[in-house]
C-alpha atoms as a PDB file:
ATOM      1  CA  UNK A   1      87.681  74.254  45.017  1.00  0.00           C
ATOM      2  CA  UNK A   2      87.768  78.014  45.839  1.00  0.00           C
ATOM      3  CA  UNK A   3      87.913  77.747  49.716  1.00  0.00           C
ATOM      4  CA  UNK A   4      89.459  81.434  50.420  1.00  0.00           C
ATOM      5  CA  UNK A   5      86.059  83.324  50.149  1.00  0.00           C
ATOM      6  CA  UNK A   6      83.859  85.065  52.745  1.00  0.00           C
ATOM      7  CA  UNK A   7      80.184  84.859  51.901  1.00  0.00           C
ATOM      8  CA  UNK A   8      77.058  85.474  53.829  1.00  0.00           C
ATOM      9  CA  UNK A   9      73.995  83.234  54.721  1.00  0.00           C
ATOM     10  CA  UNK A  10      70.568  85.101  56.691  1.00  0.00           C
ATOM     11  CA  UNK A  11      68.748  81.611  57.054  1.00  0.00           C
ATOM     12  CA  UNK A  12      66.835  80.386  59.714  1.00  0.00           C
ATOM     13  CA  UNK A  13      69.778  80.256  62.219  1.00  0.00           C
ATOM     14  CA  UNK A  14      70.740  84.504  61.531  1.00  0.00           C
ATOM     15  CA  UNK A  15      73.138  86.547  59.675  1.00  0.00           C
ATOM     16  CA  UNK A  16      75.784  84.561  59.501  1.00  0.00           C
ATOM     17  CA  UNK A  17      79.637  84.801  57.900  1.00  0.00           C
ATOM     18  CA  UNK A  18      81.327  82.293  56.670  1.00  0.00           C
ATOM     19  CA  UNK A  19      84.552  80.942  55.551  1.00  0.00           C
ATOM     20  CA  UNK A  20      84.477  78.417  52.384  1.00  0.00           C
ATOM     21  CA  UNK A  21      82.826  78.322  49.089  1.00  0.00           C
ATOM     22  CA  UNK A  22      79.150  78.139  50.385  1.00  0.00           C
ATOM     23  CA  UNK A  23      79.353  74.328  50.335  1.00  0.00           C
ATOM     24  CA  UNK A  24      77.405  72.888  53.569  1.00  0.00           C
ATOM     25  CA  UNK A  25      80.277  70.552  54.749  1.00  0.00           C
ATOM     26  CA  UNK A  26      82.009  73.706  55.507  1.00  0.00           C
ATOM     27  CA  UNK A  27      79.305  75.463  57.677  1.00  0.00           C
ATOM     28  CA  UNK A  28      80.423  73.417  60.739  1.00  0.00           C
ATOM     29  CA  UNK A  29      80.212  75.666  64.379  1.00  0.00           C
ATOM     30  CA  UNK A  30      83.551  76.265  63.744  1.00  0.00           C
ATOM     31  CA  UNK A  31      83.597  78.049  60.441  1.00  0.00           C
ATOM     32  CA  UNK A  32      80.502  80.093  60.956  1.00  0.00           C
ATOM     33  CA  UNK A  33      80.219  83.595  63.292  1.00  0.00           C
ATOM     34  CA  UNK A  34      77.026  85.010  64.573  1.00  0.00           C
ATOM     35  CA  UNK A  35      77.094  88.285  63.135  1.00  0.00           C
ATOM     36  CA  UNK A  36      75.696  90.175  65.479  1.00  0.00           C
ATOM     37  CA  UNK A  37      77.422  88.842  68.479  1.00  0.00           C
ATOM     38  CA  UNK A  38      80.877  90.163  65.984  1.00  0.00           C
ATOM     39  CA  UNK A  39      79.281  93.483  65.471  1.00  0.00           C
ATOM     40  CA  UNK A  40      78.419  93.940  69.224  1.00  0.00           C
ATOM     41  CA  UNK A  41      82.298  92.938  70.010  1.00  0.00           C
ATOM     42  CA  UNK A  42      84.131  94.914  67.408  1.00  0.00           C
ATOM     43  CA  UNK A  43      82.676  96.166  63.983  1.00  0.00           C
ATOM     44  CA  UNK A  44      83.768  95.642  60.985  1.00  0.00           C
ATOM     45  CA  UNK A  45      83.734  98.436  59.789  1.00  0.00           C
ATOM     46  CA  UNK A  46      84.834 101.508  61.740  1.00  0.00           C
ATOM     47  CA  UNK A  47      87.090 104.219  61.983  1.00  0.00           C
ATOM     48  CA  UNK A  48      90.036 104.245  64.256  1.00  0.00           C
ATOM     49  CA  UNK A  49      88.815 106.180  66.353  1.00  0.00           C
ATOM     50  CA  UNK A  50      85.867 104.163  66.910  1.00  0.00           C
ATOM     51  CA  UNK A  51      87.808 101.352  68.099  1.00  0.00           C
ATOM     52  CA  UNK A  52      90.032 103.165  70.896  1.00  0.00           C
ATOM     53  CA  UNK A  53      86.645 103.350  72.212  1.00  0.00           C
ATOM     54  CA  UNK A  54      85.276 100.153  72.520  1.00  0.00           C
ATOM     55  CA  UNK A  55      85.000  98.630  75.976  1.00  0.00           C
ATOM     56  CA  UNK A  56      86.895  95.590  75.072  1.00  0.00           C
ATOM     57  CA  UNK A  57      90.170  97.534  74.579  1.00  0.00           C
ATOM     58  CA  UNK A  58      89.263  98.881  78.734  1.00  0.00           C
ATOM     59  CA  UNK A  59      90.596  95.663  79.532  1.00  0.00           C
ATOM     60  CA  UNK A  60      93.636  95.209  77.498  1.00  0.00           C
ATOM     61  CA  UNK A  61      95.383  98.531  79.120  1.00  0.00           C
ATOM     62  CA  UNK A  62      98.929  97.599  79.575  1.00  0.00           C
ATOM     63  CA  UNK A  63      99.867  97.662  83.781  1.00  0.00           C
ATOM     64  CA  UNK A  64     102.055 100.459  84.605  1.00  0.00           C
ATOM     65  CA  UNK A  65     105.994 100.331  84.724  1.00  0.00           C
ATOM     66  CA  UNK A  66     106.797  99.389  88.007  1.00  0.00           C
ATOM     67  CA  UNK A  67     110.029 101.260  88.763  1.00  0.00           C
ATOM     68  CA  UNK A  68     112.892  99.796  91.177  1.00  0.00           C
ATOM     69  CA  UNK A  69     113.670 100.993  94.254  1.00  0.00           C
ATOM     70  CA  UNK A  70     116.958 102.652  95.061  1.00  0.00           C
ATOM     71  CA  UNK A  71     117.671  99.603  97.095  1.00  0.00           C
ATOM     72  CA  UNK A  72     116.804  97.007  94.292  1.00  0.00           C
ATOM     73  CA  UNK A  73     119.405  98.850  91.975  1.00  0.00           C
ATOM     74  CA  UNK A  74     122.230  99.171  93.851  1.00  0.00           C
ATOM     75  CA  UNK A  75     121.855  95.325  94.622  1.00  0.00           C
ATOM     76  CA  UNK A  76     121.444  94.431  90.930  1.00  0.00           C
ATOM     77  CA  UNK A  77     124.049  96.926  89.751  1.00  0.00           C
ATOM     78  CA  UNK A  78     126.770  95.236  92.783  1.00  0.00           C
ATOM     79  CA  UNK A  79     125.791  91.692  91.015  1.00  0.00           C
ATOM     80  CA  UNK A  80     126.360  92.896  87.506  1.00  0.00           C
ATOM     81  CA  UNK A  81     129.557  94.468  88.238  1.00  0.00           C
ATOM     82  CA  UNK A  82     130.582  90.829  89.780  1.00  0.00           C
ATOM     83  CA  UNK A  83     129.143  88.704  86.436  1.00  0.00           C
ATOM     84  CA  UNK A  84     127.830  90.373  83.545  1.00  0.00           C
ATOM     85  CA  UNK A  85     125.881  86.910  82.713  1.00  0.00           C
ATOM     86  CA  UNK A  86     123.204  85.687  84.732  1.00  0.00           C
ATOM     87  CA  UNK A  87     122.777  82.254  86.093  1.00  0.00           C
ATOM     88  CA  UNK A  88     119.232  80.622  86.313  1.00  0.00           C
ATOM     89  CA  UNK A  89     120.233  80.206  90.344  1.00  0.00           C
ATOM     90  CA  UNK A  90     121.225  83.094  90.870  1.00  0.00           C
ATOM     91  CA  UNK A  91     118.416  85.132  88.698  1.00  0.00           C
ATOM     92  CA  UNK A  92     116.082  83.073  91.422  1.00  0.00           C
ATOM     93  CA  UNK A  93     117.980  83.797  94.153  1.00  0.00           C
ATOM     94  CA  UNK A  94     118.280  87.786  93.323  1.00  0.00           C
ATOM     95  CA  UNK A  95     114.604  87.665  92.837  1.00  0.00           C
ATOM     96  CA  UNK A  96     113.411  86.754  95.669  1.00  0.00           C
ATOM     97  CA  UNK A  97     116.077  88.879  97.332  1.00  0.00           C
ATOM     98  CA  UNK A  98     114.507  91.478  95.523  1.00  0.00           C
ATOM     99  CA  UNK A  99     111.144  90.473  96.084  1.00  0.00           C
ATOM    100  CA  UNK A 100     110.894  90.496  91.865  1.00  0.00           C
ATOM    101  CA  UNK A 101     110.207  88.433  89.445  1.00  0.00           C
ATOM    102  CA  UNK A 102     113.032  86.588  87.880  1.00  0.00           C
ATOM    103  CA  UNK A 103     111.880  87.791  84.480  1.00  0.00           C
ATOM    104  CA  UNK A 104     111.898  90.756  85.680  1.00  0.00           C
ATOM    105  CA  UNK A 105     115.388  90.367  86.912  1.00  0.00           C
ATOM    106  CA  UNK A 106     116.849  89.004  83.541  1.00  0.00           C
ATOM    107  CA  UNK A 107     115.475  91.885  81.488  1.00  0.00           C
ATOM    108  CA  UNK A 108     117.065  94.117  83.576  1.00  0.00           C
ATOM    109  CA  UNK A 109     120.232  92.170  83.658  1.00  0.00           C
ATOM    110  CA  UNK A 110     119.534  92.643  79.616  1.00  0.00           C
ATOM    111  CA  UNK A 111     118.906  95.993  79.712  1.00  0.00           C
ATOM    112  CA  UNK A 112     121.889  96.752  81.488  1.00  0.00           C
ATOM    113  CA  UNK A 113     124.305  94.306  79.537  1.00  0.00           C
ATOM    114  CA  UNK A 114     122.945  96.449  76.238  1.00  0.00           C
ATOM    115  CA  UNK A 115     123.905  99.834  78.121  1.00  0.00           C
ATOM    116  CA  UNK A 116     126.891  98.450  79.508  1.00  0.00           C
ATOM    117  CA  UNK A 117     127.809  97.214  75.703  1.00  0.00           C
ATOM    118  CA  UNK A 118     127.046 100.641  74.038  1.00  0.00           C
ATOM    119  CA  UNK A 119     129.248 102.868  77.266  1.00  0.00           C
ATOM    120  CA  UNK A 120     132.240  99.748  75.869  1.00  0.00           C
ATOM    121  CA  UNK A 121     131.911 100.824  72.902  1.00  0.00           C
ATOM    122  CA  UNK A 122     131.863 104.795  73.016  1.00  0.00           C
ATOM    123  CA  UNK A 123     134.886 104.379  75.500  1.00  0.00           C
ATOM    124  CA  UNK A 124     136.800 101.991  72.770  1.00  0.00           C
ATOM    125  CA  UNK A 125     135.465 104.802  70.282  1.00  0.00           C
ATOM    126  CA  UNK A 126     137.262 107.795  72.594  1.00  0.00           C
ATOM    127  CA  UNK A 127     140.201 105.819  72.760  1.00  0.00           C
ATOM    128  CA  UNK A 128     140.856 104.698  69.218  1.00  0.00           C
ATOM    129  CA  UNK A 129     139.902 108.107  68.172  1.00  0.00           C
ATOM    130  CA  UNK A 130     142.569 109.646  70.611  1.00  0.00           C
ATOM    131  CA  UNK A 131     145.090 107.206  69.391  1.00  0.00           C
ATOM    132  CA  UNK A 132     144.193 108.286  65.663  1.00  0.00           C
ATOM    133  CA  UNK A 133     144.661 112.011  66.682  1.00  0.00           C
ATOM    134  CA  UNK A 134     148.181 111.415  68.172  1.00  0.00           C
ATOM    135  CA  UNK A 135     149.359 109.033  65.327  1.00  0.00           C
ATOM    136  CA  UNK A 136     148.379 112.351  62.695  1.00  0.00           C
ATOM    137  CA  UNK A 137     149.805 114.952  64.391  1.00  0.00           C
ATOM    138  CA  UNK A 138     152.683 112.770  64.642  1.00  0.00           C
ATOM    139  CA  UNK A 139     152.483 112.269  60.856  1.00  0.00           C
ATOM    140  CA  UNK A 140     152.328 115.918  60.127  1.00  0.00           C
ATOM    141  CA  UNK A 141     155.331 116.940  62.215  1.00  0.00           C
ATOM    142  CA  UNK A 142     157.610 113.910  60.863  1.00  0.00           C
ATOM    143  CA  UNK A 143     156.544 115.214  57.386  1.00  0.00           C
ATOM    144  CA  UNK A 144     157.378 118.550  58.656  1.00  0.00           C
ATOM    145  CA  UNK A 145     160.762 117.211  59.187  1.00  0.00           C
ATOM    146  CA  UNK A 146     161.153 115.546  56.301  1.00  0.00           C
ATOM    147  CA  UNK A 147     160.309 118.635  53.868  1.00  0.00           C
ATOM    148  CA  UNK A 148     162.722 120.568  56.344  1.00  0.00           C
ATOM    149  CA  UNK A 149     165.556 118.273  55.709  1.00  0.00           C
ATOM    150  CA  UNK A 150     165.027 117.812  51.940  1.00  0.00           C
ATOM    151  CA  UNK A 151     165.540 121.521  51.356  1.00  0.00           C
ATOM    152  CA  UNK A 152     168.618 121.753  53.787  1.00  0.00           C
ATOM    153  CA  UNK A 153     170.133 118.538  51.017  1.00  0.00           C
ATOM    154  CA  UNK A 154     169.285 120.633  48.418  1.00  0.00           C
END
């Protein structure tokens, strides 16, 4: 049974597309599209361009990015500096302190747990590479030393 093929039927009930091997059993309201009614929505064929412009996308704008208040982040950065991790009581509780979401306030807990991670590391970074300078320059001058003291033997 070859069941992955598109084919088209214009009989008595319009163009039609379906999905099956032409057998009957398979041309069930669910398997069948109006063709017309698709083309109307969103053609098949059409350039990019084409569909940026179609009035269905209108809808589908994403809402804008609501930014915090000065307020709001001074109050979430004073509870992430007491627990990184957030509680599901106290995500609720901030949020309606906030007047937020609580989504909203575990993706910026999140957000500021990834930021928090990557300043962690760059300071562990600074350090270790501080401690790396000291320990060579160290290196050189005991070598110094050494070369120093092996001619005064000889």
């Amino acid at each position: 049974m070859d069941s992955g093929r598109l084919f088209f039927d214009s009989s008595s009930l319009g163009n039609q597309l379906f999905i099956g091997n032409g057998n009957p059993i398979f041309r069930g309201a669910r398997s069948a599209m109006n063709m017309e009614e698709t083309l109307k929505k969103r053609p098949f064929f059409c350039s990019p361009e084409e569909m940026l412009e179609e009035e269905c996308y209108d809808d589908q704008s994403p809402e804008k990015k609501r930014r915090l208040t000065p307020d709001q982040i001074h109050l979430l950065e004073k509870s992430f500096e007491e627990e990184k991790k957030l509680e599901p009581e106290r995500k609720t509780q901030l949020a309606n302190t906030l007047g937020l979401q609580p989504r909203q306030v575990a993706v910026w807990f999140q957000n500021r747990r990834a930021r928090w991670k990557t300043k962690q590391l760059e300071r562990d970074f600074d350090r270790l590479k501080s401690s790396y300078d000291s320990l060579l320059s160290d290196n050189d001058s005991i070598s110094k030393e050494n070369e120093k003291l092996k001619t005064q033997v000889n």
